[in-house]
C-alpha atoms as a PDB file:
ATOM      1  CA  UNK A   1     229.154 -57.657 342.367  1.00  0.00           C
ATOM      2  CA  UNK A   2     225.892 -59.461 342.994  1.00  0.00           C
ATOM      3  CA  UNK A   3     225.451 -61.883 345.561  1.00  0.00           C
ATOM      4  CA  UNK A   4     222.643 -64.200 346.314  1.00  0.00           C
ATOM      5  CA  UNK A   5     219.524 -62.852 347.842  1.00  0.00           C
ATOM      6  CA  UNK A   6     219.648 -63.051 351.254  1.00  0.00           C
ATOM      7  CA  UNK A   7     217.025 -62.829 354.082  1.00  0.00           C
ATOM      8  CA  UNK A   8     215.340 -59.944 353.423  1.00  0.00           C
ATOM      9  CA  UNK A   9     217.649 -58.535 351.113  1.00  0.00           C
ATOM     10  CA  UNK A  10     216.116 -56.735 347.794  1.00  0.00           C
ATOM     11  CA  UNK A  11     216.714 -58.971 344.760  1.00  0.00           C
ATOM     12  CA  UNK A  12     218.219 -57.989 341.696  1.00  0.00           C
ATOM     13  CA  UNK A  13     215.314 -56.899 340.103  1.00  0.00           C
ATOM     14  CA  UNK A  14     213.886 -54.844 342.883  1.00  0.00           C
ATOM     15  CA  UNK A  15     217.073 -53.158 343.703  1.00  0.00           C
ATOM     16  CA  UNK A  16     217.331 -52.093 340.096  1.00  0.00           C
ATOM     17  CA  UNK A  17     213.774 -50.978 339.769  1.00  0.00           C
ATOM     18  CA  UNK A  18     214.583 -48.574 342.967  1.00  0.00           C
ATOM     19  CA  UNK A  19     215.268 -44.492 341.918  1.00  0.00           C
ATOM     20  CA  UNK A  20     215.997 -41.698 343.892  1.00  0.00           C
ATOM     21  CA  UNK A  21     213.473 -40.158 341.743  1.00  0.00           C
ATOM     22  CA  UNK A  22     209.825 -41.349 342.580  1.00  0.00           C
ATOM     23  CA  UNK A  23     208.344 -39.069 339.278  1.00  0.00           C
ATOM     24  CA  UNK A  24     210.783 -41.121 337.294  1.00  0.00           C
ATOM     25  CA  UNK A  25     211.105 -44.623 338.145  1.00  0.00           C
ATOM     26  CA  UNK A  26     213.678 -47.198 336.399  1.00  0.00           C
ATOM     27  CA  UNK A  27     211.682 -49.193 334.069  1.00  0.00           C
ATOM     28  CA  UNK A  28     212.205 -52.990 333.170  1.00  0.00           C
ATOM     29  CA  UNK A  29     212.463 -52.982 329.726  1.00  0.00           C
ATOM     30  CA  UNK A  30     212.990 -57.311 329.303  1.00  0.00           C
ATOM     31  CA  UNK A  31     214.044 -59.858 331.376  1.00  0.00           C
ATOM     32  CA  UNK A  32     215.036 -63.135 331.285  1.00  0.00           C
ATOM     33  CA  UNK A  33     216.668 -66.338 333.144  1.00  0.00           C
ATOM     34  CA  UNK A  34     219.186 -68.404 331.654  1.00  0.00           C
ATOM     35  CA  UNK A  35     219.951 -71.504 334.139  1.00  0.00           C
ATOM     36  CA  UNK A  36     220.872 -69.397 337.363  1.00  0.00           C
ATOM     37  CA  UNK A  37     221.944 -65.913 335.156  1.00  0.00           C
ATOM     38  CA  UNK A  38     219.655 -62.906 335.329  1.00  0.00           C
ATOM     39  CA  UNK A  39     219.618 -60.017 332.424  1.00  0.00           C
ATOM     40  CA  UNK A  40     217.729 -57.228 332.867  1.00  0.00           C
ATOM     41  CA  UNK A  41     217.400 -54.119 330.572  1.00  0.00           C
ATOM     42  CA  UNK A  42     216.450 -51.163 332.388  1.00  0.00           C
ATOM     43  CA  UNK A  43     215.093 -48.080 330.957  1.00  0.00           C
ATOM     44  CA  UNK A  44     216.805 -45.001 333.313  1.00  0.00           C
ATOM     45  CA  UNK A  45     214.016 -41.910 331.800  1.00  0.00           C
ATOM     46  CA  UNK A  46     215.405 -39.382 334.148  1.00  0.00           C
ATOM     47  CA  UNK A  47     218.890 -39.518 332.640  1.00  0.00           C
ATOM     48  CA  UNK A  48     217.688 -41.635 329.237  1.00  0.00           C
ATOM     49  CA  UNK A  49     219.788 -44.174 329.771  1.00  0.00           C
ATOM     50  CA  UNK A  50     219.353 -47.607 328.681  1.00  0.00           C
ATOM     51  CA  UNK A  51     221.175 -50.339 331.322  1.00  0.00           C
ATOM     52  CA  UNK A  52     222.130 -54.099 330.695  1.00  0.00           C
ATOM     53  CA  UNK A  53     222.186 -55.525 333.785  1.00  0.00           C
ATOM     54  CA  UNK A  54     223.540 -59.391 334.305  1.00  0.00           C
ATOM     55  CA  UNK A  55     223.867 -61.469 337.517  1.00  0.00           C
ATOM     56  CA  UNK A  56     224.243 -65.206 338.383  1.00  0.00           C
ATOM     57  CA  UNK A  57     223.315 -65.147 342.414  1.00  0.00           C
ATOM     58  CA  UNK A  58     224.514 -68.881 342.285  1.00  0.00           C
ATOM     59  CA  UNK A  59     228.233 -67.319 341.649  1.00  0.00           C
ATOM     60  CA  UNK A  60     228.204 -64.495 342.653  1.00  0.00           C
ATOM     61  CA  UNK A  61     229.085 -62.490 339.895  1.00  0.00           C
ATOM     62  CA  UNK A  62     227.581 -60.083 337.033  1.00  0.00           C
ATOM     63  CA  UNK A  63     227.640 -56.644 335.619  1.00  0.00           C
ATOM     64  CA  UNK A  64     226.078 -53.824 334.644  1.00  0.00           C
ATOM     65  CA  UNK A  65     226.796 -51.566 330.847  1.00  0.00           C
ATOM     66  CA  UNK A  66     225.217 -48.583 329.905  1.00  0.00           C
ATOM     67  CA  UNK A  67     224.138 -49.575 326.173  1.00  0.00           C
ATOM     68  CA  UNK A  68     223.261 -47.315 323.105  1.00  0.00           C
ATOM     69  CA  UNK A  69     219.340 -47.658 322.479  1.00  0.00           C
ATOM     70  CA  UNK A  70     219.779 -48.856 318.777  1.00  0.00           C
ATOM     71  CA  UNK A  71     221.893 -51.877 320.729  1.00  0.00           C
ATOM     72  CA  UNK A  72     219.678 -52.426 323.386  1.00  0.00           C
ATOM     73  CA  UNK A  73     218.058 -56.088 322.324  1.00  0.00           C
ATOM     74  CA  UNK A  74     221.384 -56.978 320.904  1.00  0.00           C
ATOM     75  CA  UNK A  75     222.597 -56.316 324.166  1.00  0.00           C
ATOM     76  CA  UNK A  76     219.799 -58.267 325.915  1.00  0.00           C
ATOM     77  CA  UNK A  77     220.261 -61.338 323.938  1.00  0.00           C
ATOM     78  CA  UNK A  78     223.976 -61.760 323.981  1.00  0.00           C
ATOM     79  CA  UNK A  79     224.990 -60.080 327.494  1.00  0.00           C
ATOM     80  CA  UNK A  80     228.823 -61.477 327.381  1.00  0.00           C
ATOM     81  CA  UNK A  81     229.529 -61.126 323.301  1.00  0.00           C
ATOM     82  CA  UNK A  82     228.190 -57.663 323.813  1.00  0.00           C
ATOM     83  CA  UNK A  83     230.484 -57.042 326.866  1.00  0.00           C
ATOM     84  CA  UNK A  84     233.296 -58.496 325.305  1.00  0.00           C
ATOM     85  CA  UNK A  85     233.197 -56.437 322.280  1.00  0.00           C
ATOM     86  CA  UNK A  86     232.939 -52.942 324.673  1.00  0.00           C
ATOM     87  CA  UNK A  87     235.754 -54.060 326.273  1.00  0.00           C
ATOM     88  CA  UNK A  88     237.898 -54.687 323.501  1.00  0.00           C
ATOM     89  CA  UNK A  89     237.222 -51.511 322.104  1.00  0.00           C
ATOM     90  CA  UNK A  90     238.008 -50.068 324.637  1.00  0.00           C
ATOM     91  CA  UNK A  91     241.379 -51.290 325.084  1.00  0.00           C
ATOM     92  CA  UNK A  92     242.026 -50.410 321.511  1.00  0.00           C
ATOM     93  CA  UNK A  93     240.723 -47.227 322.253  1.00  0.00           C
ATOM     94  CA  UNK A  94     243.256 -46.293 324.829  1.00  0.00           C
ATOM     95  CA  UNK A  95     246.260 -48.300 322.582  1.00  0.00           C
ATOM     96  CA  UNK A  96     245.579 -46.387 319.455  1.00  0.00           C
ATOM     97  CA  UNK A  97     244.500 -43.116 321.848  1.00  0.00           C
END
C-alpha cells in the first residue's frame, strides 16, 4: 500500500497533500512518527472529509480510513485500535445485516 520513498518519488505526506482541486487543497490536520510508522490526519474541505492516513515505508505497509470528525484525534492517537474496531463492526454489520 505504501512503499518506501524512492528516488524522486513524492513521500507520503506530499502525495497526500496533492488535490485535483487547487481552490481546495488537502490539509494536514496532525502528524506524527512512531519508530518508522507515519499517521497523518488530513482534512479533505472539498468533500469534508476527515482521513487517517498510516504508513511504515520500512514495511511496506499502511492504510488509509475515512473517520467521523468527533473521532478524528481518537483516531490519530490510536491508528490500529481505531481500525480494528471499524473493522469489526463491520463484520458484525454484514453478520447481523
Amino acid at each position: 500500500m505504501c512503499g518506501a520513498p524512492t528516488r524522486g518519488s513524492a513521500t507520503l505526506r506530499e502525495r497526500a497533500l496533492m488535490s485535483t482541486n487547487t481552490k481546495t487543497p488537502t490539509r494536514e490536520l496532525a502528524q506524527r512518527l512512531s519508530g518508522t510508522v507515519e499517521v497523518l490526519l488530513l482534512w479533505h474541505p472539498a468533500i469534508e472529509q476527515v482521513e487517517l492516513s498510516v504508513c511504515d515505508p520500512a514495511t511496506g505497509t499502511g492504510f488509509h480510513l475515512d473517520v467521523a470528525p468527533d473521532n478524528a484525534l481518537d483516531a490519530f492517537h490510536h491508528p490500529y485500535a481505531y481500525a480494528a474496531g471499524r473493522e469489526a463492526r463491520a463484520e458484525r454489520t454484514i453478520v447481523d445485516g
